[in-house]
C-alpha atoms as a PDB file:
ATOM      1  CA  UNK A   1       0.000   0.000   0.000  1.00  0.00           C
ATOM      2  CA  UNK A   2       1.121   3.404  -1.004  1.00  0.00           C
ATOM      3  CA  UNK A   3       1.523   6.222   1.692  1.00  0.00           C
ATOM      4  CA  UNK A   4       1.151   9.579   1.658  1.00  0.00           C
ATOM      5  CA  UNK A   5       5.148   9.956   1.978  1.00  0.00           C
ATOM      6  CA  UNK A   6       5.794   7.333  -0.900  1.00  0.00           C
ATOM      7  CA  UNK A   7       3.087   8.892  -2.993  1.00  0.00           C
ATOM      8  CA  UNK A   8       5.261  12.145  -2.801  1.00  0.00           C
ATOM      9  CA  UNK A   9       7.929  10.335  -3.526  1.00  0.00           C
ATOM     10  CA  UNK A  10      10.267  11.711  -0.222  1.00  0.00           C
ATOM     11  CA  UNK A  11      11.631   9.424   2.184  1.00  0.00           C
ATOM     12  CA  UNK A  12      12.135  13.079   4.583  1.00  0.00           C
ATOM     13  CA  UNK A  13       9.064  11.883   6.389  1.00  0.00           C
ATOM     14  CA  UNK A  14      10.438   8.493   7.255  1.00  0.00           C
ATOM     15  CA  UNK A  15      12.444  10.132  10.248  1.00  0.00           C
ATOM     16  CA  UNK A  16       9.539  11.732  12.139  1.00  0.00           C
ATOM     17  CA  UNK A  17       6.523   9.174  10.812  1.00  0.00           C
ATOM     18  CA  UNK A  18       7.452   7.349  14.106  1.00  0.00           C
ATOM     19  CA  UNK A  19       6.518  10.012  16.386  1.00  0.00           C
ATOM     20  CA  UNK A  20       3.198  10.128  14.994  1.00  0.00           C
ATOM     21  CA  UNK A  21       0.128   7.590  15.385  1.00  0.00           C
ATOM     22  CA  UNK A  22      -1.641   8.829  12.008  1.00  0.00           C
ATOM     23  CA  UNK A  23      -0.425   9.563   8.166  1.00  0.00           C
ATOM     24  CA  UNK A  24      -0.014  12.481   6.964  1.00  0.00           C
ATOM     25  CA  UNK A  25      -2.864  14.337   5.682  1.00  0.00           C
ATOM     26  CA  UNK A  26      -3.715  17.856   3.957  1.00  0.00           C
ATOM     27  CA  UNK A  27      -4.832  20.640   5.980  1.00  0.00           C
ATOM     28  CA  UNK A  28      -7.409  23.416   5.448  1.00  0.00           C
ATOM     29  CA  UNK A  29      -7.387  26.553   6.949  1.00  0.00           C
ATOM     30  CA  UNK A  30     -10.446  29.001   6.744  1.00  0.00           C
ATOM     31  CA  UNK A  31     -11.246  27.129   3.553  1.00  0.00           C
ATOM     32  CA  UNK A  32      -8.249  27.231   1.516  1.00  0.00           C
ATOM     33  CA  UNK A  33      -5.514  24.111   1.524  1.00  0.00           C
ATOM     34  CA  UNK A  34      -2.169  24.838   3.285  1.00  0.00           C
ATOM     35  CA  UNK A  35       1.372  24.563   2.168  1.00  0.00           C
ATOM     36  CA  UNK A  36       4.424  24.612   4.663  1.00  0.00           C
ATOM     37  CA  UNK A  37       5.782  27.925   5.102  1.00  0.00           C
ATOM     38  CA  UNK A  38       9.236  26.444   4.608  1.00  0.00           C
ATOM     39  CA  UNK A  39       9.115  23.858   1.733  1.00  0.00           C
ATOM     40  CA  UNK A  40       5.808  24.267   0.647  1.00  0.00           C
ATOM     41  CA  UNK A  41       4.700  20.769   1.272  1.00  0.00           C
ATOM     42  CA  UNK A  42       1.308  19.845   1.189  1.00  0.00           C
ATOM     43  CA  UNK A  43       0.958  17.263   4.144  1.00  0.00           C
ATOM     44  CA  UNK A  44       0.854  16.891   7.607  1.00  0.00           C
ATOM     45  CA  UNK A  45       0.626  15.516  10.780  1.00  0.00           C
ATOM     46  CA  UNK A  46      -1.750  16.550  13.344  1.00  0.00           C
ATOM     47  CA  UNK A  47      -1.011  17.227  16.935  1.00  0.00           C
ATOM     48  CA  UNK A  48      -2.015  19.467  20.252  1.00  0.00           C
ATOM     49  CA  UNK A  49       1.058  21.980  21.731  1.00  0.00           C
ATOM     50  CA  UNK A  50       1.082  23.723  25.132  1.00  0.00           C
ATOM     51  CA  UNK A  51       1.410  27.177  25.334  1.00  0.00           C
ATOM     52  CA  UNK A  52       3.505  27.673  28.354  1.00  0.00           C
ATOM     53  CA  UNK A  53       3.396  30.911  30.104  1.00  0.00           C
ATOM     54  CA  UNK A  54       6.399  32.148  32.493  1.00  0.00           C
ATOM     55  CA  UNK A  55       4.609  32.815  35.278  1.00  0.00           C
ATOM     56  CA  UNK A  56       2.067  29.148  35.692  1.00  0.00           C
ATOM     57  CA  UNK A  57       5.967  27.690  34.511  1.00  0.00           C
ATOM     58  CA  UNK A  58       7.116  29.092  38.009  1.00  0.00           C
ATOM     59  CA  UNK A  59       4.575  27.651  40.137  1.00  0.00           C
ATOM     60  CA  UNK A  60       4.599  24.603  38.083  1.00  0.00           C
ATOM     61  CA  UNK A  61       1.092  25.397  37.051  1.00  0.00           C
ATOM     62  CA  UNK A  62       1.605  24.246  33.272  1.00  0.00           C
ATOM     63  CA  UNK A  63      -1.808  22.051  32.909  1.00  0.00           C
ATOM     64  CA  UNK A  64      -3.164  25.537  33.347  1.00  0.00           C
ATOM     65  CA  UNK A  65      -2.153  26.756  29.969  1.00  0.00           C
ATOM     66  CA  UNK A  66      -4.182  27.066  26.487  1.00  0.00           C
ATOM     67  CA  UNK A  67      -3.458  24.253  24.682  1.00  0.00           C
ATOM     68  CA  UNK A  68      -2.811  25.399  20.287  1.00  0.00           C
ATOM     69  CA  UNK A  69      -3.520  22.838  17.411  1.00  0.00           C
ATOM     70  CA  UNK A  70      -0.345  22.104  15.639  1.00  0.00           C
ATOM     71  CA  UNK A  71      -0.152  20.826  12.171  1.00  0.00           C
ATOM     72  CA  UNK A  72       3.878  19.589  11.815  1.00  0.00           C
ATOM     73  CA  UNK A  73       5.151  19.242   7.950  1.00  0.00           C
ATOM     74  CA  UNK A  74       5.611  15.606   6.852  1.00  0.00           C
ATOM     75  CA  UNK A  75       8.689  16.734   4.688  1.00  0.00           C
ATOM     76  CA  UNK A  76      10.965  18.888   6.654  1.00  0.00           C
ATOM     77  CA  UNK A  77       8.948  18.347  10.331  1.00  0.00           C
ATOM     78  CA  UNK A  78       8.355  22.785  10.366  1.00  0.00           C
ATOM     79  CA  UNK A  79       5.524  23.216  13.004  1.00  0.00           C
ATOM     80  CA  UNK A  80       2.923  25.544  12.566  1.00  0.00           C
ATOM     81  CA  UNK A  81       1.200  26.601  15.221  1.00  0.00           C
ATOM     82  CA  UNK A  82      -2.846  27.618  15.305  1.00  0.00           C
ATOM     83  CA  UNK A  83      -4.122  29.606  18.665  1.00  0.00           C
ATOM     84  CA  UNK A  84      -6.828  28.730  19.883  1.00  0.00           C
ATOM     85  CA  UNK A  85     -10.002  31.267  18.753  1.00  0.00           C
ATOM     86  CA  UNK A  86     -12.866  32.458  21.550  1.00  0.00           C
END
């Protein structure tokens, strides 16, 4: 079976594929496909990112900070970073 990575023909995603529990996928942000700022790749993995703040760091309050979606390019591993909205 063909993956996303073959498909592209790159083996750069090899690397960081293990770090991940999912393929690679396209992502669409407020209706138009994304690209990696860097490479201009078209897939990616999904994942959640902390937002840590210095001052909940210092009292080792980190669970109390907003948590950002992350999509993470499946060709050079860039990470762009979405805040959360509301």
């Amino acid at each position: 079976m063909e993956t996303p990575c073959s498909a592209s023909r790159t083996t750069a995603c090899a690397p960081i594929m293990g770090i991940f529990k999912t393929d690679p996928s396209k992502h669409v942000v407020v209706g138009n496909e994304m690209n990696c700022e860097i490479c201009g790749h078209n897939l990616f993995f999904k994942r959640k990112g902390q937002i840590n703040t210095a001052g909940l760091s210092f009292f080792e309050l980190d669970w109390l900070n907003a948590t950002a979606n992350c999509v993470v390019c499946a060709q050079r591993g860039y990470v762009h970073w979405f805040l959360p909205t509301g």
